[in-house]
N, C-alpha and C. Protein backbone atom coordinates (compact mmCIF):
# COMPACT_ATOMS: atom_id res chain seq x y z
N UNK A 1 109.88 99.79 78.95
CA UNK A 1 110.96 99.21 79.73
C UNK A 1 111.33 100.14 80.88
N UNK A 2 111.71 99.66 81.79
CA UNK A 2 111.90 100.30 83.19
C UNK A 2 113.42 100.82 83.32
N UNK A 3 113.76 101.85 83.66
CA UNK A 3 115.10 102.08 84.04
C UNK A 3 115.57 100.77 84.63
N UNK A 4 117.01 100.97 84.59
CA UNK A 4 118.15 100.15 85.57
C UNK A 4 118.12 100.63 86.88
N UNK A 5 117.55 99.78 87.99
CA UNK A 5 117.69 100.49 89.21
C UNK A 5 119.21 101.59 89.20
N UNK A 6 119.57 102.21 89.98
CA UNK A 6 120.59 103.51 90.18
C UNK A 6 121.51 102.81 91.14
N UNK A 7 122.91 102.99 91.07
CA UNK A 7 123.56 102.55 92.40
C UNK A 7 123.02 103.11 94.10
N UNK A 8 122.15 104.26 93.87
CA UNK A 8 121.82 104.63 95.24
C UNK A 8 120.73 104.18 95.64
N UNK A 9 119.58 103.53 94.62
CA UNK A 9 118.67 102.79 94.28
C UNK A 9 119.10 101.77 95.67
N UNK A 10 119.97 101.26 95.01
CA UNK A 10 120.73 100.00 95.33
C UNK A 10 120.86 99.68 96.62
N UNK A 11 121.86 100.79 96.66
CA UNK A 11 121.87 101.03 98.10
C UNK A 11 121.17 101.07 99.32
N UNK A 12 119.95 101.92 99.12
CA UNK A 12 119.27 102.46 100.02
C UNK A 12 118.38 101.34 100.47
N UNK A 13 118.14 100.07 99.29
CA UNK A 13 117.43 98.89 99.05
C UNK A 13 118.08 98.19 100.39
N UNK A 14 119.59 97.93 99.95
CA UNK A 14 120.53 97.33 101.00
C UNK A 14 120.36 97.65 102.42
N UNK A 15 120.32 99.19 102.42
CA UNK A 15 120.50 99.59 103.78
C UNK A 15 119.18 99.82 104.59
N UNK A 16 117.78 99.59 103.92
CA UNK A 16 116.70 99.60 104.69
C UNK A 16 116.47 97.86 104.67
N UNK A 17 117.02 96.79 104.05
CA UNK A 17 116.95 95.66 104.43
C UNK A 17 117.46 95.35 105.65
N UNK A 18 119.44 95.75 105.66
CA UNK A 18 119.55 96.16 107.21
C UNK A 18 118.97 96.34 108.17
N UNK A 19 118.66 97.74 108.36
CA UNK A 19 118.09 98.19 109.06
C UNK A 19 116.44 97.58 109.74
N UNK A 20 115.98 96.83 108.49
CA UNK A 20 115.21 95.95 109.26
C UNK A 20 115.74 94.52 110.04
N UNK A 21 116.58 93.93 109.76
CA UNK A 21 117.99 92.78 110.21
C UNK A 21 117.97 93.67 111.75
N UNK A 22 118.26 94.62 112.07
CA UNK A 22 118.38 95.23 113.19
C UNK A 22 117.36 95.35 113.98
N UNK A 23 116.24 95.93 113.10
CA UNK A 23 115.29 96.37 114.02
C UNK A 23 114.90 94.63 114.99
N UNK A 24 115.07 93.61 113.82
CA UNK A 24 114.34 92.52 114.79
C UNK A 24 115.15 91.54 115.78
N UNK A 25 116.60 92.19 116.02
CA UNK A 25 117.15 92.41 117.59
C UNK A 25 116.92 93.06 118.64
N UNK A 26 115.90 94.12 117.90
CA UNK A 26 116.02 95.26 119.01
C UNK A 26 114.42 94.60 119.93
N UNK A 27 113.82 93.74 120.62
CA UNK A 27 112.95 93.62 120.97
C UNK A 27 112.74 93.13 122.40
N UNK A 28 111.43 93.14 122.45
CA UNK A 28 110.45 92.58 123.76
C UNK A 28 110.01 91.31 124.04
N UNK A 29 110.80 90.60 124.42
CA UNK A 29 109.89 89.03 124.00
C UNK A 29 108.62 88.95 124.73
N UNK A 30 107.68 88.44 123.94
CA UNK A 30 106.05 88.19 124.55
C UNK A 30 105.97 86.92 123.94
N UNK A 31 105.29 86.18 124.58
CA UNK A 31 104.75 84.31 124.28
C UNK A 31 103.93 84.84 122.94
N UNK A 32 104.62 83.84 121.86
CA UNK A 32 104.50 83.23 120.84
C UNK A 32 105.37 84.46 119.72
N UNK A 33 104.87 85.84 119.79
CA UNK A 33 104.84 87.02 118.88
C UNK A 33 105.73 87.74 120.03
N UNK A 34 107.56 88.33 119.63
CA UNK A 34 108.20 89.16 120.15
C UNK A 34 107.84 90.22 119.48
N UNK A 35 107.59 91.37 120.42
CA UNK A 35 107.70 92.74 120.14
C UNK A 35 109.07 93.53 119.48
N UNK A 36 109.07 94.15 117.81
CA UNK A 36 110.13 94.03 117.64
C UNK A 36 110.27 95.77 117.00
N UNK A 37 110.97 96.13 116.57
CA UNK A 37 111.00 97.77 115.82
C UNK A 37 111.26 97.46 114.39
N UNK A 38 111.21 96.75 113.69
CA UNK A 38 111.20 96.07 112.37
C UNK A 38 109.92 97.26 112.16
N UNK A 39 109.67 97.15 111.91
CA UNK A 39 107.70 97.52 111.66
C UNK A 39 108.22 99.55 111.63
N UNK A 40 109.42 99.65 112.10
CA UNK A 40 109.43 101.24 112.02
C UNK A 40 110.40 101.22 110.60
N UNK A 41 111.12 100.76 110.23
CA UNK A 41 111.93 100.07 109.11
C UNK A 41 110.84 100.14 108.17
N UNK A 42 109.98 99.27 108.03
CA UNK A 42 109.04 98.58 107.07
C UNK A 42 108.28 99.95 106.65
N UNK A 43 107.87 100.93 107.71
CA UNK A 43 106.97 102.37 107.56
C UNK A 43 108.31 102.93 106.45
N UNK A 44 109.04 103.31 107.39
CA UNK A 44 110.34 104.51 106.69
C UNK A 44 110.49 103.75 105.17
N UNK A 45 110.55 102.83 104.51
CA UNK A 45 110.70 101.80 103.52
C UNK A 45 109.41 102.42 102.70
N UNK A 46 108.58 102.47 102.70
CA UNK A 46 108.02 102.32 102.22
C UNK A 46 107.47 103.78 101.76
N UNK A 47 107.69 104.74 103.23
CA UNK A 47 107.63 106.47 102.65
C UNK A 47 108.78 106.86 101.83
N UNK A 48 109.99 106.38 102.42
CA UNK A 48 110.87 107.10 101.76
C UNK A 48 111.77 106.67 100.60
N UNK A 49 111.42 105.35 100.34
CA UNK A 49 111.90 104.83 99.24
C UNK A 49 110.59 104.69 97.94
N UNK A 50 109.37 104.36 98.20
CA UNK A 50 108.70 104.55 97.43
C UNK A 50 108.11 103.23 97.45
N UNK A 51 107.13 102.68 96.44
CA UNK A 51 106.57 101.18 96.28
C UNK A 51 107.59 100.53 95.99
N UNK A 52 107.90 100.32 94.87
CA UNK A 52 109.08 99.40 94.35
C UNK A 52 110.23 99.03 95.13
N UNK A 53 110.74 100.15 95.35
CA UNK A 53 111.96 100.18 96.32
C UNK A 53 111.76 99.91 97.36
N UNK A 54 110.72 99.72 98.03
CA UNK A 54 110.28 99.71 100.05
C UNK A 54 110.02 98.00 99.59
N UNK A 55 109.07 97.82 98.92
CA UNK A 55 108.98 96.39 98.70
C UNK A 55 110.58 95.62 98.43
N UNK A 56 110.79 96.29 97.57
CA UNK A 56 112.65 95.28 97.76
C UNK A 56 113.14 94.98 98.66
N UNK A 57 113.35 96.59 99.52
CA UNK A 57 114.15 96.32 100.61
C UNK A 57 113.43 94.97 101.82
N UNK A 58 112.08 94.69 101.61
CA UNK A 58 111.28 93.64 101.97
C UNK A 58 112.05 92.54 101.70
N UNK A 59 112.25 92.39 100.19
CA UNK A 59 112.00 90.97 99.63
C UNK A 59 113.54 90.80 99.91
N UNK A 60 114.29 91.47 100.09
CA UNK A 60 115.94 91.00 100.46
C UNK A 60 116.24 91.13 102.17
N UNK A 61 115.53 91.68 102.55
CA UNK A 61 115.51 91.56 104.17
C UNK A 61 115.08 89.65 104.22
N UNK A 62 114.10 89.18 103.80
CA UNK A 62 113.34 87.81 103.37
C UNK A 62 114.26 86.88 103.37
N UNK A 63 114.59 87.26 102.00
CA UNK A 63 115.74 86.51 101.49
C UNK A 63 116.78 86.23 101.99
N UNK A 64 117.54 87.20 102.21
CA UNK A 64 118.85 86.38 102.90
C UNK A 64 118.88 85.88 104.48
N UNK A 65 117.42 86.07 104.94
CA UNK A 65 116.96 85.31 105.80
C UNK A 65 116.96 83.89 106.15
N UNK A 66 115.68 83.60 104.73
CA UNK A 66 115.73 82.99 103.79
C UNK A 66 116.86 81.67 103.48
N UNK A 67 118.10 82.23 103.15
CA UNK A 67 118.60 81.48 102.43
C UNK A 67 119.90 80.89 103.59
N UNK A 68 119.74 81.79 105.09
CA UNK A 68 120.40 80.59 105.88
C UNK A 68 120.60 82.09 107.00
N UNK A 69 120.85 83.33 106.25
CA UNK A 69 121.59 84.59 107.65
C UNK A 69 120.35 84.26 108.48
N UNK A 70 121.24 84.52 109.78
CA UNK A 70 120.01 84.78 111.83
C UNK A 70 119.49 86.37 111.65
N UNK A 71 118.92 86.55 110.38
CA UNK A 71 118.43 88.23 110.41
C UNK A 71 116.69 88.16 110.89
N UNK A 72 116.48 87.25 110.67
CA UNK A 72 115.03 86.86 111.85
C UNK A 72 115.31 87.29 113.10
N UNK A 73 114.01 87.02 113.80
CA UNK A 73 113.76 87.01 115.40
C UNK A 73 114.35 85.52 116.21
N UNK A 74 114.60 84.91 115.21
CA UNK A 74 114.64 83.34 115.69
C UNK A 74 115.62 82.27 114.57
N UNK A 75 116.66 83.20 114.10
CA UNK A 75 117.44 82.59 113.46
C UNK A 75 117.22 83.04 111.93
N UNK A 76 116.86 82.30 111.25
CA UNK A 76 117.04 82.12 109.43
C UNK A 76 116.72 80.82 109.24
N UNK A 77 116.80 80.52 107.92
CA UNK A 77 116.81 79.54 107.29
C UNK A 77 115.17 79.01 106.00
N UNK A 78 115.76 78.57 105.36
CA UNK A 78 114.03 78.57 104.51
C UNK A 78 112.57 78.01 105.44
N UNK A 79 113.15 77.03 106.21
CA UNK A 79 112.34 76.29 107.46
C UNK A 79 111.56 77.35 108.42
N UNK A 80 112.26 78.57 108.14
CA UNK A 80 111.19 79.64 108.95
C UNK A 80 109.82 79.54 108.31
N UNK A 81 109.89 79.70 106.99
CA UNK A 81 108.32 79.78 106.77
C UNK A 81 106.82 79.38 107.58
N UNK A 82 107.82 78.31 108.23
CA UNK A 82 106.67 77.27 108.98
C UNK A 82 106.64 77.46 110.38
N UNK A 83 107.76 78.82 110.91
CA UNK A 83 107.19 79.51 111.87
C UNK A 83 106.05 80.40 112.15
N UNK A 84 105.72 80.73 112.98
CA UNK A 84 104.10 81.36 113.44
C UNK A 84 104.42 82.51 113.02
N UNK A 85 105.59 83.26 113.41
CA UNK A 85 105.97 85.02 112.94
C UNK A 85 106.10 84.91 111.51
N UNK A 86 105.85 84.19 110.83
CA UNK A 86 106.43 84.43 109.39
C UNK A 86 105.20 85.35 108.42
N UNK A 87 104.08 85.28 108.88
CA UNK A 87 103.11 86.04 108.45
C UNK A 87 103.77 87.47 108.21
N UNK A 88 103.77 88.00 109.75
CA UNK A 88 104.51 89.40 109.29
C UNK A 88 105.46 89.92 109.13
N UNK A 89 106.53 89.10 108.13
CA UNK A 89 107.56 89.10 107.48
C UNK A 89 106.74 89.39 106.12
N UNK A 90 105.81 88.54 105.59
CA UNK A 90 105.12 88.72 104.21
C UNK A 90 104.26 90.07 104.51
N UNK A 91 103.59 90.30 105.34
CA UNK A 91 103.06 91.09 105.81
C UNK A 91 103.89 93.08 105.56
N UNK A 92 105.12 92.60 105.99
CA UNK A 92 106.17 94.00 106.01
C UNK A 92 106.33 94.17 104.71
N UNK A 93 106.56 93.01 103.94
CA UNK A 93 106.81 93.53 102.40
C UNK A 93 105.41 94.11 101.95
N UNK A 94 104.23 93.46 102.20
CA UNK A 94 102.88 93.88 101.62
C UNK A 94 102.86 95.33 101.81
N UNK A 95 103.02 95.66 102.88
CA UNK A 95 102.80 97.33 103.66
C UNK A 95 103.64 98.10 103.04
N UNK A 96 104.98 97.86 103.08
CA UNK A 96 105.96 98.43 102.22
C UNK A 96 105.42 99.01 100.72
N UNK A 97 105.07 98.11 100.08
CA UNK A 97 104.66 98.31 98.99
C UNK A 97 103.48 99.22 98.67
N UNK A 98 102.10 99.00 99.34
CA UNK A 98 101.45 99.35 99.53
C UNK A 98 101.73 101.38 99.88
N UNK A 99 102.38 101.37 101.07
CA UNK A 99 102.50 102.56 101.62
C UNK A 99 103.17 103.67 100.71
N UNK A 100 104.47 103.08 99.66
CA UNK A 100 104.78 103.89 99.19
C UNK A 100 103.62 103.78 97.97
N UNK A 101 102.64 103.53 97.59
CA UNK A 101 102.19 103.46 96.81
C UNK A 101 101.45 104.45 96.87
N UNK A 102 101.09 104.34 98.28
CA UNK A 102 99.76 105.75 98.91
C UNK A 102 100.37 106.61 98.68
N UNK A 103 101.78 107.22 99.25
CA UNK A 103 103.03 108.54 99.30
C UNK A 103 102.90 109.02 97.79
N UNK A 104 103.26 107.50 96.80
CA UNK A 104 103.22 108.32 95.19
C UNK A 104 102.24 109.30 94.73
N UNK A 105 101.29 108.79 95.05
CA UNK A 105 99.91 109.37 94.50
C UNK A 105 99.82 111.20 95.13
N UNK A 106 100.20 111.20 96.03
CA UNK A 106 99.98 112.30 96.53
C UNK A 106 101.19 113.25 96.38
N UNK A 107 101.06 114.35 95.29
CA UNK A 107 101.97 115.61 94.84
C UNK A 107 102.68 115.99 95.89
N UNK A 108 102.28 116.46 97.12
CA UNK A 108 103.45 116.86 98.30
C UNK A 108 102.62 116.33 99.32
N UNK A 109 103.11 114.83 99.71
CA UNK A 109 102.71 114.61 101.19
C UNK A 109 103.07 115.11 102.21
N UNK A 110 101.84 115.20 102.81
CA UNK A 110 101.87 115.92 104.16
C UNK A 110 101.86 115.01 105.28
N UNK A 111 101.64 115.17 106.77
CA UNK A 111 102.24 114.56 108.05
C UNK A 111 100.61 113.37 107.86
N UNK A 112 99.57 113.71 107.80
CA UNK A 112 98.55 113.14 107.46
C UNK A 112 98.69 112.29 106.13
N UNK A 113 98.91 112.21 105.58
CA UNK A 113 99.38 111.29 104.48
C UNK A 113 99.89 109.95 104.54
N UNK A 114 101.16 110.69 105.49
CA UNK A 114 102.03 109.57 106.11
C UNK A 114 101.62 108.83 107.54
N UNK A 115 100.82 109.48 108.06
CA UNK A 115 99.86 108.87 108.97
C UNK A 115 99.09 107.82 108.49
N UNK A 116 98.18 108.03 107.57
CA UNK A 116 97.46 107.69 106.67
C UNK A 116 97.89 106.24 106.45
N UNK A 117 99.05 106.79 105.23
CA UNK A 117 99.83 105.04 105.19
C UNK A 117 100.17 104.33 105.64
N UNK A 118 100.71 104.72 106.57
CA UNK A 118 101.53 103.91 107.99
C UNK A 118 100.38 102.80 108.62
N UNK A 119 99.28 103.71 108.64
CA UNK A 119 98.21 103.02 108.81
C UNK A 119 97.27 101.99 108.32
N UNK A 120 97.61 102.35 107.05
CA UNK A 120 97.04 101.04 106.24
C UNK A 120 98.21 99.92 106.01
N UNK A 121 98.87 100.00 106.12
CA UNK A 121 100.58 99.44 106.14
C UNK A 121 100.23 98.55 107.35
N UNK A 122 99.75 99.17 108.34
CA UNK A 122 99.75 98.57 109.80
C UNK A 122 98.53 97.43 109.99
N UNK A 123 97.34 97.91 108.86
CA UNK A 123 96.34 96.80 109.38
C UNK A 123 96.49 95.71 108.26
N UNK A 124 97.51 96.16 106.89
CA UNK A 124 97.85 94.64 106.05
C UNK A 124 98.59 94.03 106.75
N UNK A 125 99.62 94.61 107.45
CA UNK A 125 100.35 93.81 108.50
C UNK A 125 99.79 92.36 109.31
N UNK A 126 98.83 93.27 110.22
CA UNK A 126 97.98 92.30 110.88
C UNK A 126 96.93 91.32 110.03
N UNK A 127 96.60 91.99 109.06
CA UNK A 127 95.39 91.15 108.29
C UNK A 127 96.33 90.12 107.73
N UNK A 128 97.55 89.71 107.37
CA UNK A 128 98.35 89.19 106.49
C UNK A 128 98.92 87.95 108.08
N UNK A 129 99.08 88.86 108.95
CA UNK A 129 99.86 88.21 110.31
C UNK A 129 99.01 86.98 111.14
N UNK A 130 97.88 87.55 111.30
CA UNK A 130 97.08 87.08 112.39
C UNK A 130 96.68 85.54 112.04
N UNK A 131 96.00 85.78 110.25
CA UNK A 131 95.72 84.53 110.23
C UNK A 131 96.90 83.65 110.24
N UNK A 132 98.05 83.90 109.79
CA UNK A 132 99.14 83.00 109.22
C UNK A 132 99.55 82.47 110.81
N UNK A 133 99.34 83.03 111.79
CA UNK A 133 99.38 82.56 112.94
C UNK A 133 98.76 81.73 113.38
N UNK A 134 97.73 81.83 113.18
CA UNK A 134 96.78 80.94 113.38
C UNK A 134 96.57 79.38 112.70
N UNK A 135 97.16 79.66 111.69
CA UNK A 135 97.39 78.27 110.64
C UNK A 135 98.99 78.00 111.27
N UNK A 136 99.61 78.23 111.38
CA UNK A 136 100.91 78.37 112.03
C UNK A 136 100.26 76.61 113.03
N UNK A 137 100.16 77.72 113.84
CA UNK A 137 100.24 76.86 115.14
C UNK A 137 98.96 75.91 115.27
N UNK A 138 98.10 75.95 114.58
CA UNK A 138 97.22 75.37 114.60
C UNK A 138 97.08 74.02 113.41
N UNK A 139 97.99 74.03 112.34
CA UNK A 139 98.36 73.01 111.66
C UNK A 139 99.35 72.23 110.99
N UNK A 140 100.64 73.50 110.98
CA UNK A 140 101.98 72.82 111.17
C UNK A 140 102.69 72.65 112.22
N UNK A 141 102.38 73.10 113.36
CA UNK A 141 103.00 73.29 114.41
C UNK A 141 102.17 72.50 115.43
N UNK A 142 100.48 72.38 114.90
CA UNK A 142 100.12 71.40 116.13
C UNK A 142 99.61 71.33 117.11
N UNK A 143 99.71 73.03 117.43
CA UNK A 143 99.36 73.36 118.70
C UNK A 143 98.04 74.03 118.89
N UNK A 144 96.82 73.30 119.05
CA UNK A 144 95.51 73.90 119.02
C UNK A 144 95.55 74.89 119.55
N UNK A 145 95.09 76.01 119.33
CA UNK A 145 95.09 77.41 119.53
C UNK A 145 93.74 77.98 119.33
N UNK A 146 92.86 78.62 119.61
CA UNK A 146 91.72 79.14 119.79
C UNK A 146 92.14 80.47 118.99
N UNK A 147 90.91 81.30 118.14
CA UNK A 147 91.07 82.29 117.58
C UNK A 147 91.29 83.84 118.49
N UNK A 148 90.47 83.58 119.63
CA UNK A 148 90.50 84.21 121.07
C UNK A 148 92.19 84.39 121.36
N UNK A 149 92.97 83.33 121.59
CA UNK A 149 94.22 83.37 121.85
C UNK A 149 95.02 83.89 120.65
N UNK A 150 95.17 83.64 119.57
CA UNK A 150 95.91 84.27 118.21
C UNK A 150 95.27 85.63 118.59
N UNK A 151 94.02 85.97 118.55
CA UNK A 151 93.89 87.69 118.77
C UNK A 151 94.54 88.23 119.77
N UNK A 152 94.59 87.55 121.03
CA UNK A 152 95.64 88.25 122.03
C UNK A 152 96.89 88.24 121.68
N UNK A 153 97.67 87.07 121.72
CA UNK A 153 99.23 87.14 120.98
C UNK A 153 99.56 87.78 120.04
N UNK A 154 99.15 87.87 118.81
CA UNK A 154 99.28 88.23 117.62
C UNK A 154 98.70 90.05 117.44
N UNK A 155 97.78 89.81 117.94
CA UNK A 155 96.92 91.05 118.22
C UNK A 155 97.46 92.72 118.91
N UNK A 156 96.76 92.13 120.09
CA UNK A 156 96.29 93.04 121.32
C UNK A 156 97.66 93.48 121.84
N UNK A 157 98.45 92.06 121.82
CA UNK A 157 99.54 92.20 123.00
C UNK A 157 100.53 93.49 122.13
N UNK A 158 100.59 94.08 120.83
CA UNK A 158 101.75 94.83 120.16
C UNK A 158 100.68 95.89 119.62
N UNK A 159 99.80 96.31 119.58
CA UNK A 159 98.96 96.47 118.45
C UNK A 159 98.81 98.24 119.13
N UNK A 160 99.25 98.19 120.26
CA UNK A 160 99.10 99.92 120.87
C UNK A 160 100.54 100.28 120.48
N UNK A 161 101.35 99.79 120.53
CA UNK A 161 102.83 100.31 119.97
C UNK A 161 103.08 100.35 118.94
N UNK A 162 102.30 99.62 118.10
CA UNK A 162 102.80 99.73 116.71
C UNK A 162 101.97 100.63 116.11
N UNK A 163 101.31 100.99 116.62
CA UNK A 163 100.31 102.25 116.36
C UNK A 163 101.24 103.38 116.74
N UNK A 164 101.41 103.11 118.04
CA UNK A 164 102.42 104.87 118.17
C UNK A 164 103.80 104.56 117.16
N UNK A 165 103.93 103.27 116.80
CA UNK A 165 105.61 103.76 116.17
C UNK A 165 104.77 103.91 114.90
N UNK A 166 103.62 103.81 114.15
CA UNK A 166 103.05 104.48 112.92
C UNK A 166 103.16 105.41 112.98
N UNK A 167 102.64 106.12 113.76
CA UNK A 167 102.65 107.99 113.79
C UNK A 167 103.50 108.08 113.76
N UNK A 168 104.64 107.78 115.11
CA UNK A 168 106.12 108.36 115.11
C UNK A 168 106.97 108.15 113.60
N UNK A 169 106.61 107.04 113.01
CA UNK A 169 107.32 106.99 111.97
C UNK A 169 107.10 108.11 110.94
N UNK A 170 105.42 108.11 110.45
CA UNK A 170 105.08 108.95 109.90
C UNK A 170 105.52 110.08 109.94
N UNK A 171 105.85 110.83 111.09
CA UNK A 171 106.18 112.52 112.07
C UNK A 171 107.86 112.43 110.89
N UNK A 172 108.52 111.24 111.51
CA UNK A 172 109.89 110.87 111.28
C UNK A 172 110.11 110.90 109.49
N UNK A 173 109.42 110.27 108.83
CA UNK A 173 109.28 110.23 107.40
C UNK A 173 108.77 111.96 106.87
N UNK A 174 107.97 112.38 107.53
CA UNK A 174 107.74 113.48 106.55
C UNK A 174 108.96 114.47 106.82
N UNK A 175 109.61 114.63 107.84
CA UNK A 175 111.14 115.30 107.83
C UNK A 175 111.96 115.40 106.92
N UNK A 176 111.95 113.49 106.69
CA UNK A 176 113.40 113.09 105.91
C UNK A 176 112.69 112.76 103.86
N UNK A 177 111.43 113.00 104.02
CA UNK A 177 110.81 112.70 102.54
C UNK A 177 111.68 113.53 101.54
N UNK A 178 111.67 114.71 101.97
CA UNK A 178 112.42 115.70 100.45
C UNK A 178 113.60 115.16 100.13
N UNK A 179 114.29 114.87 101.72
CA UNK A 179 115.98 114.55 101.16
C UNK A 179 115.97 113.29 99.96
N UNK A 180 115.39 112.59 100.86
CA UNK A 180 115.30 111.10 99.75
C UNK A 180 114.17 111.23 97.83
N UNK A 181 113.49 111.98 98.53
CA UNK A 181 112.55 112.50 97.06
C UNK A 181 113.72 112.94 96.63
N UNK A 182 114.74 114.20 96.20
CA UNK A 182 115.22 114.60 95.74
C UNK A 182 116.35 113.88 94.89
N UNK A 183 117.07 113.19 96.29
CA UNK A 183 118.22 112.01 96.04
C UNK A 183 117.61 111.54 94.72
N UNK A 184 116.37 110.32 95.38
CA UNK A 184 116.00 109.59 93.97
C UNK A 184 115.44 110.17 92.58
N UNK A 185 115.01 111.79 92.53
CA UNK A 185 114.62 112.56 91.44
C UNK A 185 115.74 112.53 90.27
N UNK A 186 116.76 112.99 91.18
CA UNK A 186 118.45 113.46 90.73
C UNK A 186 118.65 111.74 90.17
N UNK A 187 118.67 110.71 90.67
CA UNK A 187 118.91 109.24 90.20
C UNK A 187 118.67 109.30 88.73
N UNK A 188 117.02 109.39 89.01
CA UNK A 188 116.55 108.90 87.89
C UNK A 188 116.75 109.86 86.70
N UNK A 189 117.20 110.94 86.93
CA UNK A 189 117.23 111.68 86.02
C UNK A 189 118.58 111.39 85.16
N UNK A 190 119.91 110.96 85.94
CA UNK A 190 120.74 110.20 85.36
C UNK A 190 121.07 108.99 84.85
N UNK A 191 119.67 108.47 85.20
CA UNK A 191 120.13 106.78 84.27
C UNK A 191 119.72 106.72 82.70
């Protein structure tokens, strides 16, 4: 049986769901796919909270999306699903999970580590994104779309920035890893 998540557990779940709610105001609009900082959220989630916990903060960023809040790029509501961006919404939780999964394994990650993950984080992203775009617009939405065009939109047009905000995140995560390793050591040691 698994511990009771921790109230800081909790928390930190809450406040990197936020913080992704934010990041996907903070953006660039480009035709079809806005450029957004969500995706630096989804990295930090996933180094510094761990698998379990980076994936939560996913699945409740989702959710109360989801269930009607404008914490999307384009509102809320369950009816997003059947938007074209919704891929890498499933996509952020996949990476999340994933990334802290890579961080666990490794006794004291280093800046390469977190490079590392960020990076594989970054191409489930797209592998999870691209097609769902493509079925997106190409069969609920209607709009014949060529695979040529989903690779540019979906692709090309974000795919050099979200690369530098990998590293940067990574640089950014291995700073703040001990504080939060420790935090959650001290947690678990009290439940």
């Amino acid at each position: 049986m698994q511990p009771r998540p921790s109230t800081l557990s909790l928390m930190m779940i809450a406040m990197f769901a936020g913080l992704t709610a934010i990041g996907a105001f903070m953006k660039v609009p480009l035709p079809v796919v806005p450029f957004t900082l969500q995706i630096v959220f989804v990295f930090l989630a996933g180094c510094l909270l761990g698998s379990r916990n980076g994936f939560q903060s996913q699945l409740v960023y989702i959710g109360i999306g989801l269930v009607g809040l404008p914490v999307f790029t384009q509102g809320g509501g369950i009816t997003y699903v059947l938007q074209p961006t919704f891929g890498y919404l499933i996509g952020f939780a996949l990476a999340a999970l994933v990334i802290g999964f890579m961080i666990a394994r490794v006794q004291v990650p280093t800046k390469k580590h977190f490079i590392g993950a960020n990076i594989v984080g970054l191409i489930i992203i797209y592998a999870v994104a691209v097609p769902y775009l493509y079925v997106s617009l190409n069969f609920w939405l209607h709009m014949k779309t060529s695979w040529s065009h989903i690779f540019l939109v979906g692709f090309l047009n974000s795919i050099v920035a979200d690369f530098c905000l990998a590293i940067a995140s990574a640089i950014l995560a291995e700073r703040l890893y001990k504080v939060f390793h420790s935090a959650r050591s001290i947690n678990y040691a009290s439940v």
